[in-house]
PDB file of N, CA and C in Angstrom:
ATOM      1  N   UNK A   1      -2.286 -35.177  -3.473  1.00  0.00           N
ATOM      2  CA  UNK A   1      -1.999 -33.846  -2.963  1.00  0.00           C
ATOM      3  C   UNK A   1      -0.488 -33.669  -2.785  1.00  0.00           C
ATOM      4  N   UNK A   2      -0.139 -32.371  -3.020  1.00  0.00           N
ATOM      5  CA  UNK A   2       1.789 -31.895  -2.937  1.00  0.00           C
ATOM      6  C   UNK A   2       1.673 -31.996  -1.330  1.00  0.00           C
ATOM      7  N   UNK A   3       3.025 -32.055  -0.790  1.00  0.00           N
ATOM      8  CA  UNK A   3       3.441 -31.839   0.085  1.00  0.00           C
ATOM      9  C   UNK A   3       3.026 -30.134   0.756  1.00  0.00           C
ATOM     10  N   UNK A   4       3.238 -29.462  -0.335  1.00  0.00           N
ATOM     11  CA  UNK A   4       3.075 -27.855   0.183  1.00  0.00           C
ATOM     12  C   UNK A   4       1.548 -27.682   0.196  1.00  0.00           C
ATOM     13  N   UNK A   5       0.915 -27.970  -0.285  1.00  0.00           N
ATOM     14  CA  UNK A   5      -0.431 -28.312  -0.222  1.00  0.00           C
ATOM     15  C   UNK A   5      -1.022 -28.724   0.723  1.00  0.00           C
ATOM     16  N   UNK A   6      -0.060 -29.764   1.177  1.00  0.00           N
ATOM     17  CA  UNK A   6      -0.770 -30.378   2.674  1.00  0.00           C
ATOM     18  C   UNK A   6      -0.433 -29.200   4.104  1.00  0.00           C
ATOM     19  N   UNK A   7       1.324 -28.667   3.825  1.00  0.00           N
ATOM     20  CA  UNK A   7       1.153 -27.871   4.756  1.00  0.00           C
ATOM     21  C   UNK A   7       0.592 -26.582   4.596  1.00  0.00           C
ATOM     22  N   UNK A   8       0.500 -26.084   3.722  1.00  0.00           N
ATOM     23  CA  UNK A   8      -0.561 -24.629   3.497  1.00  0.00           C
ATOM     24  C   UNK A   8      -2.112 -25.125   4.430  1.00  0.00           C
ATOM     25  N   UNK A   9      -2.388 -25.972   3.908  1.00  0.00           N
ATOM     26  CA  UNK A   9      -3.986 -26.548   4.566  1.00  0.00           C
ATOM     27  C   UNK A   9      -3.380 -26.656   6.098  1.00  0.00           C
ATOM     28  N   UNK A  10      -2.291 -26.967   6.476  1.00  0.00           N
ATOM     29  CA  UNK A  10      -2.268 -27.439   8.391  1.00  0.00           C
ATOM     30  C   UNK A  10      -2.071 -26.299   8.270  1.00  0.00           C
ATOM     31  N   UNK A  11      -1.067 -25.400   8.337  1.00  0.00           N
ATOM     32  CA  UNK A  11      -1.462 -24.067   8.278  1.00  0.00           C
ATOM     33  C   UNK A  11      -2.561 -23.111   8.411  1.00  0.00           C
ATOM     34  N   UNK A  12      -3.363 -23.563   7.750  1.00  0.00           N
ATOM     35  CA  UNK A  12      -4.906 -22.584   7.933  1.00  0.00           C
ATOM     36  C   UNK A  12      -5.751 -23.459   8.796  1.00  0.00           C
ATOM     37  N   UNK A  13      -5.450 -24.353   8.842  1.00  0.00           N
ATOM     38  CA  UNK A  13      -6.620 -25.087   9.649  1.00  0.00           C
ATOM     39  C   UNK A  13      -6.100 -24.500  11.680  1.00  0.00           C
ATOM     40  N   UNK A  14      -4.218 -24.753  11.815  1.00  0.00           N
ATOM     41  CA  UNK A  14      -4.390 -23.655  12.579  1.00  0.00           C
ATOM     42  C   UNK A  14      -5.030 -22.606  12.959  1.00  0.00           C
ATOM     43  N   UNK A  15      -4.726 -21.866  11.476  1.00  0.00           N
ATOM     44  CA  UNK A  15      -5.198 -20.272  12.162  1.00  0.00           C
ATOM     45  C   UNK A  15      -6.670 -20.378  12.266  1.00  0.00           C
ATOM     46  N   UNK A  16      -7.131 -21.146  11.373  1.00  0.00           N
ATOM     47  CA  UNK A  16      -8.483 -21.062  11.920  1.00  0.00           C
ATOM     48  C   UNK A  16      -9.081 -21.241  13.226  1.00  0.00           C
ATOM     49  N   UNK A  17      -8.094 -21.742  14.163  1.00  0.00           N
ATOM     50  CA  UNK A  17      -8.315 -22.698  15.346  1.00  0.00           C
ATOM     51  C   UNK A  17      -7.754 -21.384  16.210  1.00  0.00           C
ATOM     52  N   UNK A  18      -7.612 -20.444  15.323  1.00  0.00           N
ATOM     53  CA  UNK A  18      -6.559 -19.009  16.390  1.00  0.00           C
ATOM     54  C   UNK A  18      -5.063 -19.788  16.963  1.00  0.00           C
ATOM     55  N   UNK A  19      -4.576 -20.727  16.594  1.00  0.00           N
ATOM     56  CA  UNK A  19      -3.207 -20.813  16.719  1.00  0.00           C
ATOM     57  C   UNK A  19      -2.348 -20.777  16.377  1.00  0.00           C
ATOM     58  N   UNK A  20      -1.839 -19.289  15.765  1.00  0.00           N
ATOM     59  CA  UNK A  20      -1.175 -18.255  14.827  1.00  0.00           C
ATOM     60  C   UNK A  20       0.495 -19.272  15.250  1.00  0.00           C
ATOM     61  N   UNK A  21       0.662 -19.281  16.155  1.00  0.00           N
ATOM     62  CA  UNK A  21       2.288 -20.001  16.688  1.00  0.00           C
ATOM     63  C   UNK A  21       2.146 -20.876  15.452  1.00  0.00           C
ATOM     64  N   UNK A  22       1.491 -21.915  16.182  1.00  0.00           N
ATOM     65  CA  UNK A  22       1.635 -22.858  15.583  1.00  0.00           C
ATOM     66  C   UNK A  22       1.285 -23.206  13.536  1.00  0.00           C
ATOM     67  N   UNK A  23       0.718 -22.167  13.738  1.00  0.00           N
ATOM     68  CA  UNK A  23       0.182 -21.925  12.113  1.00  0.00           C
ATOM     69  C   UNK A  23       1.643 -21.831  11.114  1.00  0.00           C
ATOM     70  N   UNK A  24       2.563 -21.075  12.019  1.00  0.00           N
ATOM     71  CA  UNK A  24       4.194 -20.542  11.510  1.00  0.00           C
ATOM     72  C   UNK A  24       4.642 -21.424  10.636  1.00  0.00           C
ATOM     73  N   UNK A  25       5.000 -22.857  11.638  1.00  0.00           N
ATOM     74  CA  UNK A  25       5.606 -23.806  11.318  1.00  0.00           C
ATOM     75  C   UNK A  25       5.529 -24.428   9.709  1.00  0.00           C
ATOM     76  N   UNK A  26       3.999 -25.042   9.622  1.00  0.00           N
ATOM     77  CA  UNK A  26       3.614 -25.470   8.135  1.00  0.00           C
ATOM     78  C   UNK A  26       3.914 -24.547   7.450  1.00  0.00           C
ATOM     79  N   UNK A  27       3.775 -23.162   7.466  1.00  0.00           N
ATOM     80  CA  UNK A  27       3.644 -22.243   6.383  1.00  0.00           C
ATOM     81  C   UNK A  27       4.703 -21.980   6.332  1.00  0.00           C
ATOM     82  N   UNK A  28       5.858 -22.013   7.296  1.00  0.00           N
ATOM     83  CA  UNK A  28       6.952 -21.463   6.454  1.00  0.00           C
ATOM     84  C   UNK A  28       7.322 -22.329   5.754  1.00  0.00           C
ATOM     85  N   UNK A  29       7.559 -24.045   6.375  1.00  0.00           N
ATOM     86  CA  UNK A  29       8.049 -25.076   5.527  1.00  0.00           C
ATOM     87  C   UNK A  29       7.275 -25.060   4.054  1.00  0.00           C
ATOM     88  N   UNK A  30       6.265 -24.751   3.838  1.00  0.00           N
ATOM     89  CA  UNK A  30       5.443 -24.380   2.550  1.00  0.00           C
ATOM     90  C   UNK A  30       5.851 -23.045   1.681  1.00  0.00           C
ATOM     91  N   UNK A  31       6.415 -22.148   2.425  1.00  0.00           N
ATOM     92  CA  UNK A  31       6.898 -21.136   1.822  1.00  0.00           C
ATOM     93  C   UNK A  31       8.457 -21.139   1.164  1.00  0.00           C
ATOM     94  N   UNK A  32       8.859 -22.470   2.258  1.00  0.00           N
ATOM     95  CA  UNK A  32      10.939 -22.975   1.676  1.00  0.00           C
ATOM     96  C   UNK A  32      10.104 -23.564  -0.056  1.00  0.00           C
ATOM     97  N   UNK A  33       9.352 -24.436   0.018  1.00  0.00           N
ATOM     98  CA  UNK A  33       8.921 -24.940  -1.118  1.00  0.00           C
ATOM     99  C   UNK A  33       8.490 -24.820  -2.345  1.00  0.00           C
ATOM    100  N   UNK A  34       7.511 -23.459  -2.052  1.00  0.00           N
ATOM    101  CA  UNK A  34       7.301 -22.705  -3.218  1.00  0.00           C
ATOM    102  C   UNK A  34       6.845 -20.972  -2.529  1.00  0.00           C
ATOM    103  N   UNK A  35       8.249 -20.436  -2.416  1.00  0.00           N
ATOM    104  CA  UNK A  35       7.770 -19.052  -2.496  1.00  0.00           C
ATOM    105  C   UNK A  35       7.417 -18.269  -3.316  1.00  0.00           C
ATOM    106  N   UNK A  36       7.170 -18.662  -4.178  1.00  0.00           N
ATOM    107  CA  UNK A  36       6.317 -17.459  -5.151  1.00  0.00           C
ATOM    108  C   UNK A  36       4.834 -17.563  -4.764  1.00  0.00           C
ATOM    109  N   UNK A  37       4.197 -18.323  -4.477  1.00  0.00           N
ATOM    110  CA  UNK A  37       3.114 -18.534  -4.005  1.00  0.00           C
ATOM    111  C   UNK A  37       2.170 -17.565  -3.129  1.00  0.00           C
ATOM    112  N   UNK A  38       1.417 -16.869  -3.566  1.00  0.00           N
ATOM    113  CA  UNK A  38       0.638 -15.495  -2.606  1.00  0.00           C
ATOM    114  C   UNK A  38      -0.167 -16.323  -1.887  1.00  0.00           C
ATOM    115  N   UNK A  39      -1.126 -17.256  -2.011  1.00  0.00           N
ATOM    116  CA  UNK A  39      -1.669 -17.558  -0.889  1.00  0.00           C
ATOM    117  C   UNK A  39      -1.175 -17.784   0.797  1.00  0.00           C
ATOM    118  N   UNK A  40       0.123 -18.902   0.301  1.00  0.00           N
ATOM    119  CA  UNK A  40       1.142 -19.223   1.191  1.00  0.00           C
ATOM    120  C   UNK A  40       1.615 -17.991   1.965  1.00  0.00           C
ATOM    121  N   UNK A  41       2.035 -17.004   1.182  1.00  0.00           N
ATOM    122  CA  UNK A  41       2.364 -15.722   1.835  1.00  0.00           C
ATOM    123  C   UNK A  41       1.818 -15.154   2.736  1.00  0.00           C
ATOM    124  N   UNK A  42       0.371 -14.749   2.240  1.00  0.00           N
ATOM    125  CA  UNK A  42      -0.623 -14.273   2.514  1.00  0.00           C
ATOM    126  C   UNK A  42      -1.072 -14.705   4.145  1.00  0.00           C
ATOM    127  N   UNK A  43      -0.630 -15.672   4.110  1.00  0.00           N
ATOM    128  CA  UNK A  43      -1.568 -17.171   5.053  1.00  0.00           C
ATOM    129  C   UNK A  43      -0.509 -16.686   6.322  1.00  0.00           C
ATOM    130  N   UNK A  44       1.022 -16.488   6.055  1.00  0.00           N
ATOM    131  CA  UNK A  44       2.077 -16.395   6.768  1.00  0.00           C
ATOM    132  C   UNK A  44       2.148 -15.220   7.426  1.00  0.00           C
ATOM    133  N   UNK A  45       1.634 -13.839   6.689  1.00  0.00           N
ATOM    134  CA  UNK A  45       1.450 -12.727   7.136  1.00  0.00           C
ATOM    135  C   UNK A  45       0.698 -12.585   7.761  1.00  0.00           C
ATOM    136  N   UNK A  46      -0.064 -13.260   7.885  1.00  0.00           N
ATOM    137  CA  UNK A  46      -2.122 -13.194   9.138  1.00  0.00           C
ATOM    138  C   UNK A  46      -1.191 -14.054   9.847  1.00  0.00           C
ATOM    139  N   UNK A  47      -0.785 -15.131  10.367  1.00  0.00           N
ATOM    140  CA  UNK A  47      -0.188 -15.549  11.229  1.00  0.00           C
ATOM    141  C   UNK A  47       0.619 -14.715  12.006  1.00  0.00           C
ATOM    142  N   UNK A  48       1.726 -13.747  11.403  1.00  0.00           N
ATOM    143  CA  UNK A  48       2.821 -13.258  11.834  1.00  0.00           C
ATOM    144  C   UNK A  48       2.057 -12.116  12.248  1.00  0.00           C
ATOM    145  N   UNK A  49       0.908 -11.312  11.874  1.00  0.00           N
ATOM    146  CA  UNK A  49       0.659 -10.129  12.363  1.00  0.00           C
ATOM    147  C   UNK A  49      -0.418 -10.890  13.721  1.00  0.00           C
ATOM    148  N   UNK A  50      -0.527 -11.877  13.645  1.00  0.00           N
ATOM    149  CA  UNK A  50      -1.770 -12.365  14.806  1.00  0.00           C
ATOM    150  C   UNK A  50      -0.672 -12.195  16.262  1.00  0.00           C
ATOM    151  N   UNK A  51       0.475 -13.178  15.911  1.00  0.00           N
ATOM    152  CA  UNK A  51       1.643 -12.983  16.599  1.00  0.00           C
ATOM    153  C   UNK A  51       2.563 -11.676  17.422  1.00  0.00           C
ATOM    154  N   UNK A  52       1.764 -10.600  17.148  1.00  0.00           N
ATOM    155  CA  UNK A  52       2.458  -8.895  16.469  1.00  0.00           C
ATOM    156  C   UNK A  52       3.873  -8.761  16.427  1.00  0.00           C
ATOM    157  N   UNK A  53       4.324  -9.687  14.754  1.00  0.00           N
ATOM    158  CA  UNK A  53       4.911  -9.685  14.736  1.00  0.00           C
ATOM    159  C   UNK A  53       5.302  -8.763  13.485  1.00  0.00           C
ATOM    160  N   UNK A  54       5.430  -7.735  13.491  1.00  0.00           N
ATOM    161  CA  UNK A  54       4.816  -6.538  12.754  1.00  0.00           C
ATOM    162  C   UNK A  54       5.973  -6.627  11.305  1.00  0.00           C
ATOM    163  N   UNK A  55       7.493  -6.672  11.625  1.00  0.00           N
ATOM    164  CA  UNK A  55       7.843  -6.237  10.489  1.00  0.00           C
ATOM    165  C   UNK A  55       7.991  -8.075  10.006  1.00  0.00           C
ATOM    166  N   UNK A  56       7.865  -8.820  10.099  1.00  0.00           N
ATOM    167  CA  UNK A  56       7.503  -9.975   9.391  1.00  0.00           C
ATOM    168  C   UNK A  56       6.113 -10.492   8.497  1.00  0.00           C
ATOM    169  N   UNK A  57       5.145  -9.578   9.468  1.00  0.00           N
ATOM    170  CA  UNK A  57       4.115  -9.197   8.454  1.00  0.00           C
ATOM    171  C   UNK A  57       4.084  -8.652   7.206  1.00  0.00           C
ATOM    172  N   UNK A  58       4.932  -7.293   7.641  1.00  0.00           N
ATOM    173  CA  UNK A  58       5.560  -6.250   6.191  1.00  0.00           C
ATOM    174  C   UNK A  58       5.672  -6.988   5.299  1.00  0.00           C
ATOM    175  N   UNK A  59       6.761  -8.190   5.289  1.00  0.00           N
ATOM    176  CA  UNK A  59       7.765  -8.309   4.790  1.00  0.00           C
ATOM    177  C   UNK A  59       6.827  -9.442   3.689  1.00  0.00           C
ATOM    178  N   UNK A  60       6.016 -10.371   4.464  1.00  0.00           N
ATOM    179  CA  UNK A  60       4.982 -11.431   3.842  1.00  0.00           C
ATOM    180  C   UNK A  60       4.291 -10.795   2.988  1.00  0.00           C
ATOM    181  N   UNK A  61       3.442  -9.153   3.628  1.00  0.00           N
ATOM    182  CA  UNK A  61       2.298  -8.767   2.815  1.00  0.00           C
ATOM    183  C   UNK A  61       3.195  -8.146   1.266  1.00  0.00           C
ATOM    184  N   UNK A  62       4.182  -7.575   1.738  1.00  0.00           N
ATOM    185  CA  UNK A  62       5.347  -6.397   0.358  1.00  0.00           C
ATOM    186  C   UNK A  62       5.299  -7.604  -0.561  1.00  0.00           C
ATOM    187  N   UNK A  63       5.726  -9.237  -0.095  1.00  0.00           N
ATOM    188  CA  UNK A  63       5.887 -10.682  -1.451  1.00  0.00           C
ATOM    189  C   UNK A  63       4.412 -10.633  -1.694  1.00  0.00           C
ATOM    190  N   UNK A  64       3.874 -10.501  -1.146  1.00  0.00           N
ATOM    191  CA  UNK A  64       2.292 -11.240  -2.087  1.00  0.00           C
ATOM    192  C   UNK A  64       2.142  -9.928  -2.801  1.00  0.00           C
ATOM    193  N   UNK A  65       2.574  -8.746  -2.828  1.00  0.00           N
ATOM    194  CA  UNK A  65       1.995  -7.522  -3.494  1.00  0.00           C
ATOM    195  C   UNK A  65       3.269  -7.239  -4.667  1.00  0.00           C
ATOM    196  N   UNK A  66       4.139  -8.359  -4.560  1.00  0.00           N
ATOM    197  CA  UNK A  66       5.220  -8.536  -5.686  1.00  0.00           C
ATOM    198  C   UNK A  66       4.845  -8.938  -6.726  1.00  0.00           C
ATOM    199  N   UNK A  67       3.989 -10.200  -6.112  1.00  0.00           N
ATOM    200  CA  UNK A  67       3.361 -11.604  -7.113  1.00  0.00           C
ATOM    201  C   UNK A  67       2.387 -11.155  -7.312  1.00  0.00           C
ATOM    202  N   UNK A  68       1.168 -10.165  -6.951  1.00  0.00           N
ATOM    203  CA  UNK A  68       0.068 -10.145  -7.221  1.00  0.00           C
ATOM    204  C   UNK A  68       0.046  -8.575  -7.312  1.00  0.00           C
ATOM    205  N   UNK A  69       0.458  -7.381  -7.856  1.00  0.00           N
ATOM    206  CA  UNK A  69       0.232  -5.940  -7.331  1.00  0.00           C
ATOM    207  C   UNK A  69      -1.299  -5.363  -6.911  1.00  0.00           C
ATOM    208  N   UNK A  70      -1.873  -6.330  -7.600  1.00  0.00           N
ATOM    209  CA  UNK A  70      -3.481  -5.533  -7.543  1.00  0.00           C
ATOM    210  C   UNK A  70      -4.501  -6.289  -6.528  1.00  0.00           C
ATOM    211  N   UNK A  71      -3.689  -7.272  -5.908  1.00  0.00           N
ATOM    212  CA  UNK A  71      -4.219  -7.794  -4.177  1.00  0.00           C
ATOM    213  C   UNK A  71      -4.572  -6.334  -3.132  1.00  0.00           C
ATOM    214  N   UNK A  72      -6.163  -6.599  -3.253  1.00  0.00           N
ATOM    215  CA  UNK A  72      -6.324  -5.649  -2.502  1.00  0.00           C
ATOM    216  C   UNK A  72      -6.598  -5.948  -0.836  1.00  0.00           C
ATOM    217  N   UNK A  73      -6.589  -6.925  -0.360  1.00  0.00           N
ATOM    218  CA  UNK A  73      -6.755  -7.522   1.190  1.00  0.00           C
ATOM    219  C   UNK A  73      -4.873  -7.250   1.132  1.00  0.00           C
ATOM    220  N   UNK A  74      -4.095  -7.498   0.620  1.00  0.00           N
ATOM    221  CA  UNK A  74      -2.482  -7.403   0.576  1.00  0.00           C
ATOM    222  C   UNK A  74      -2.088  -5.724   1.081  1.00  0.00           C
ATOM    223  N   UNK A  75      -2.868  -5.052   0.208  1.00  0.00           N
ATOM    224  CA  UNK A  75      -2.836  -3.589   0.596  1.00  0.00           C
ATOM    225  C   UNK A  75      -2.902  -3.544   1.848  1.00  0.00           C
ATOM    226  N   UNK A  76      -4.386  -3.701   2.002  1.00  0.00           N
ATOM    227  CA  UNK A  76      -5.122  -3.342   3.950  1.00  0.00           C
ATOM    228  C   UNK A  76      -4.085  -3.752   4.463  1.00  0.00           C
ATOM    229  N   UNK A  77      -3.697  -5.183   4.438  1.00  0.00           N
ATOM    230  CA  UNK A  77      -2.959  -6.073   5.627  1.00  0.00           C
ATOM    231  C   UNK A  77      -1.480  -5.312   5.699  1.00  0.00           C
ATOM    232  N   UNK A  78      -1.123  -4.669   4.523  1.00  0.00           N
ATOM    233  CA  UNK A  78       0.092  -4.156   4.617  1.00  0.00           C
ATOM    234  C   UNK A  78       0.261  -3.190   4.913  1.00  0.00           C
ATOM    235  N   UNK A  79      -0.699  -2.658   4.931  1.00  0.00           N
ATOM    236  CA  UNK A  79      -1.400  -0.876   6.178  1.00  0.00           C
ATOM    237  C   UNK A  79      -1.015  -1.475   7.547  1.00  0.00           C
ATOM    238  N   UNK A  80      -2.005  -2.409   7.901  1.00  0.00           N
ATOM    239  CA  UNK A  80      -2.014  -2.366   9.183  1.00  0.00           C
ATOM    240  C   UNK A  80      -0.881  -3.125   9.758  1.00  0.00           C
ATOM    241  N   UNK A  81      -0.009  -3.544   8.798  1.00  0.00           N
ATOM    242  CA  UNK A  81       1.062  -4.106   9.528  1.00  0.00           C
ATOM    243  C   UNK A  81       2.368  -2.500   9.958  1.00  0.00           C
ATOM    244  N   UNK A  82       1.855  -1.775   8.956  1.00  0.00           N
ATOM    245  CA  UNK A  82       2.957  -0.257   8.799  1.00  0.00           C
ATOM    246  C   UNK A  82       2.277   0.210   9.951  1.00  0.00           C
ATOM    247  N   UNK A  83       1.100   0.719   9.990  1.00  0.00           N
ATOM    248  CA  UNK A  83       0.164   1.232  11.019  1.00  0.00           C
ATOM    249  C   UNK A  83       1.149   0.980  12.475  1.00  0.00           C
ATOM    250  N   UNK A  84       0.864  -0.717  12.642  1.00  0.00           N
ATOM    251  CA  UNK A  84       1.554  -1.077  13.753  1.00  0.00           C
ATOM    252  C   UNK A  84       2.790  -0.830  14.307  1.00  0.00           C
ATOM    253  N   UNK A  85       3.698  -0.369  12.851  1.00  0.00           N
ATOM    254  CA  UNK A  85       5.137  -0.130  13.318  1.00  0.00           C
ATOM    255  C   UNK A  85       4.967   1.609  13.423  1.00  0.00           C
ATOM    256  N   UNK A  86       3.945   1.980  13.280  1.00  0.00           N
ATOM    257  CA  UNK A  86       4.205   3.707  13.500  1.00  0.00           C
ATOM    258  C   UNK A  86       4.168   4.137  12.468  1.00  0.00           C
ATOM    259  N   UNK A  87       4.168   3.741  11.644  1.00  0.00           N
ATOM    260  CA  UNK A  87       4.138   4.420  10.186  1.00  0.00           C
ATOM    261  C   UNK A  87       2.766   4.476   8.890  1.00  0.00           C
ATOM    262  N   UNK A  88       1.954   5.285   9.911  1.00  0.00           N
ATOM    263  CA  UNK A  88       0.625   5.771   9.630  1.00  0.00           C
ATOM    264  C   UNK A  88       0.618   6.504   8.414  1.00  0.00           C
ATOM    265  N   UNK A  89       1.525   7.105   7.786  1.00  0.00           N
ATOM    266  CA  UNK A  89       1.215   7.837   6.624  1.00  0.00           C
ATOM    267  C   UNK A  89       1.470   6.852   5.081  1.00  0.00           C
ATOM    268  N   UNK A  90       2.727   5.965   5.539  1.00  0.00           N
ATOM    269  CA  UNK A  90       2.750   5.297   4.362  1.00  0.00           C
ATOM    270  C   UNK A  90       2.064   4.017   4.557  1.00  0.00           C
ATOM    271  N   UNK A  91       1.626   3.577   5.935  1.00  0.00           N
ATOM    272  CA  UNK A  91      -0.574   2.562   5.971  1.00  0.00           C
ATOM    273  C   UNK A  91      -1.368   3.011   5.209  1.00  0.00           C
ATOM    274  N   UNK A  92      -1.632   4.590   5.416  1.00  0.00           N
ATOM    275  CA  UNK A  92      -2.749   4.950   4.738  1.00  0.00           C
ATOM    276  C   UNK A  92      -2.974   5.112   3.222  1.00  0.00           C
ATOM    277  N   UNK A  93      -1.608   5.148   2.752  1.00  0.00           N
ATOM    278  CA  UNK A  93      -1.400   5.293   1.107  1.00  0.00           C
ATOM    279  C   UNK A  93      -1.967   3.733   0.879  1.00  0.00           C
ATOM    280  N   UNK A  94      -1.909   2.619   1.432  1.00  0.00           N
ATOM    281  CA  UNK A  94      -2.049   0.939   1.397  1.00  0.00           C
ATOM    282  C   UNK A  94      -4.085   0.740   1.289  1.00  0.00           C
ATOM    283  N   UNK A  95      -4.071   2.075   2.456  1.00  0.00           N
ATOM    284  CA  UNK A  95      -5.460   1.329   2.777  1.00  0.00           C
ATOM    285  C   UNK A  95      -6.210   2.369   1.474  1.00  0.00           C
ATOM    286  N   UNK A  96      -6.029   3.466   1.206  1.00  0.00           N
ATOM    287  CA  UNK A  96      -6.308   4.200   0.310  1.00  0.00           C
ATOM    288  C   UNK A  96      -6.164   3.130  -1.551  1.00  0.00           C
ATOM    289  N   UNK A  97      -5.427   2.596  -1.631  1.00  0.00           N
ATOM    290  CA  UNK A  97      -5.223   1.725  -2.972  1.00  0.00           C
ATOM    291  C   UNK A  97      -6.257   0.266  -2.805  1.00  0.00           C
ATOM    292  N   UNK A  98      -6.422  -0.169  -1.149  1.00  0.00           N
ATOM    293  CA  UNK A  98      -6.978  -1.681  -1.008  1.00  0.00           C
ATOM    294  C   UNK A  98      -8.838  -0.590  -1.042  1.00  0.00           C
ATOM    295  N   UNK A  99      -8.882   0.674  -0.723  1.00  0.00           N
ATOM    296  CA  UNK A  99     -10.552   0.978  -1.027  1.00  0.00           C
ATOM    297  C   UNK A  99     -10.498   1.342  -2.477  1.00  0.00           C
ATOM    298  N   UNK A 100      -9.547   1.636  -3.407  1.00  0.00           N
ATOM    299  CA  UNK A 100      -9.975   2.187  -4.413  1.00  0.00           C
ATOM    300  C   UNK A 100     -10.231   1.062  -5.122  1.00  0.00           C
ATOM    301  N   UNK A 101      -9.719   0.026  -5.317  1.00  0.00           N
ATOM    302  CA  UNK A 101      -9.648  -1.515  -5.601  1.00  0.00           C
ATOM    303  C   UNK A 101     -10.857  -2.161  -5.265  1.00  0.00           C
ATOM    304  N   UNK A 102     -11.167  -1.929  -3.815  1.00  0.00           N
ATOM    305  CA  UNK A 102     -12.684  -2.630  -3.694  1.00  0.00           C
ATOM    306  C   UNK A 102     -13.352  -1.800  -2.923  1.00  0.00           C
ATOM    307  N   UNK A 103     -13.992  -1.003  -3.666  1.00  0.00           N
ATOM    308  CA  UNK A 103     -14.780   0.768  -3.007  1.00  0.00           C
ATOM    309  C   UNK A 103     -16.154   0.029  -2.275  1.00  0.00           C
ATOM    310  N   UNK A 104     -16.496  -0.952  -2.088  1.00  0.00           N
ATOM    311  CA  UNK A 104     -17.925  -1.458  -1.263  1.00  0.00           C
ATOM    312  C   UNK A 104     -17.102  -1.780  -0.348  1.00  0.00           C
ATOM    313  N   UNK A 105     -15.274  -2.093  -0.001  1.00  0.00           N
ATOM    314  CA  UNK A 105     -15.150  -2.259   1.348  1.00  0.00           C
ATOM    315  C   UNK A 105     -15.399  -1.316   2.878  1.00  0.00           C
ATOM    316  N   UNK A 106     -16.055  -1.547   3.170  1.00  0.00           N
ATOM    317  CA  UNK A 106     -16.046  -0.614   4.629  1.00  0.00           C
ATOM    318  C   UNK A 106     -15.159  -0.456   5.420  1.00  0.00           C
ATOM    319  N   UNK A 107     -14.236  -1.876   5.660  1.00  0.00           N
ATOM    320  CA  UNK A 107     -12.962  -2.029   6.391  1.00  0.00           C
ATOM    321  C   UNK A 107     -12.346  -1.297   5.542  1.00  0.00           C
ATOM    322  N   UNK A 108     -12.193  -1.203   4.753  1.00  0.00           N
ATOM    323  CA  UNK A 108     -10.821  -0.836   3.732  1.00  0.00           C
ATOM    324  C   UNK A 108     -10.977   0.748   4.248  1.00  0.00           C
ATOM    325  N   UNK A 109     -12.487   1.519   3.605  1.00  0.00           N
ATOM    326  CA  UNK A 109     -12.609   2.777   3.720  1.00  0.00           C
ATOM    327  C   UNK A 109     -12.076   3.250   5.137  1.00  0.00           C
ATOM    328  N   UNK A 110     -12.688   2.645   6.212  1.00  0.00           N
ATOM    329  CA  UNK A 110     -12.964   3.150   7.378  1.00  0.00           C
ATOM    330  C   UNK A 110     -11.483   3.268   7.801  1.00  0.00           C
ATOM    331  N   UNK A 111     -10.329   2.546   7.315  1.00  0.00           N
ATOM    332  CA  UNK A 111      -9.203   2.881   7.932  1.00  0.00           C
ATOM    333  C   UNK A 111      -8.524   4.215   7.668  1.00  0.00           C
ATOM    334  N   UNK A 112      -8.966   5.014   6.257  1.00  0.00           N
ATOM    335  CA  UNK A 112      -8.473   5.901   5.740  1.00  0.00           C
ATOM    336  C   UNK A 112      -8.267   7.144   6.569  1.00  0.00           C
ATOM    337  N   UNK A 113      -7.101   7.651   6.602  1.00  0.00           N
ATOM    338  CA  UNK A 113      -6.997   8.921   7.386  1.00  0.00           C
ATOM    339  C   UNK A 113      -6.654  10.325   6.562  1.00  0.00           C
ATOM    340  N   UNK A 114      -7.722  11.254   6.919  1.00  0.00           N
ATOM    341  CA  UNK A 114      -7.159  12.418   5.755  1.00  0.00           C
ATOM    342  C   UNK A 114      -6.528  13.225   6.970  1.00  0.00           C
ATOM    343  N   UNK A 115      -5.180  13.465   5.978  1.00  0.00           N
ATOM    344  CA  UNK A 115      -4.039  14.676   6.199  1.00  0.00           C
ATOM    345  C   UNK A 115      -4.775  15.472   5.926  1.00  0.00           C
ATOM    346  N   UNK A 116      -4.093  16.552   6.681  1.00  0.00           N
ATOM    347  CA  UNK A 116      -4.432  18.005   6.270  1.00  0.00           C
ATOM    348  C   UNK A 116      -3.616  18.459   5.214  1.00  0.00           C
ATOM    349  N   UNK A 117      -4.077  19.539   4.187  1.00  0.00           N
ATOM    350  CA  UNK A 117      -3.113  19.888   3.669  1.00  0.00           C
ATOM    351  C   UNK A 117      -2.156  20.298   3.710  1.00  0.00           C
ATOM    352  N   UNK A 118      -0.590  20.297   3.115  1.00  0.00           N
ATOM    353  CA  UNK A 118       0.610  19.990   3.509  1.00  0.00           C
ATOM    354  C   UNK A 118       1.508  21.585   2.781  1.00  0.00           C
TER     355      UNK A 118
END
């Protein structure tokens, strides 16, 4: 097993344990290692938004939707990280692309907010 491998896995085995702090640590040292990596990202942004650590979330979910555009959990997560900073209109364009992507999601749908017309 790689080194980044091992910490991506302490990493999730954190968060699985709900200890988003501590989840940080492995994943970022995994993210110095190979940032192109969306899982790693991915893994860093559920940590950082568990944390509410909102525009570090942004910033994790915007790289995995670099490396991957058609990540649709990347969308949602990158809604609700905008959501969190106040910025409900450009969330909902996120959560609107993560339901059209996977239209049986309920989470995805249910976040959608319709504007009125403008």
């Amino acid at each position: 097993m790689s080194e980044t491998y091992d910490l991506f896995q302490q990493g999730r085995r954190h968060l699985a344990k709900g200890m988003a702090a501590q989840a940080t640590v492995p994943l970022e040292k995994a993210k110095r290692l190979e940032p192109g990596k969306a899982s790693i990202r991915e893994a860093l942004g559920i940590a950082y938004f568990r944390l509410r650590r909102w525009r570090e979330a942004e910033a994790e979910f915007r790289a995995v939707l670099d490396i991957s555009p058609t990540d649709h959990y990347a969308h949602y997560a990158l809604g609700r990280a905008l959501e969190k900073q106040g910025r409900a209109s450009e969330a909902n364009g996120h959560y609107k692309l993560a339901s059209s992507m996977e239209p049986r999601s309920r989470r995805y749908a249910s976040r959608i907010r319709e504007t009125p017309p403008g």
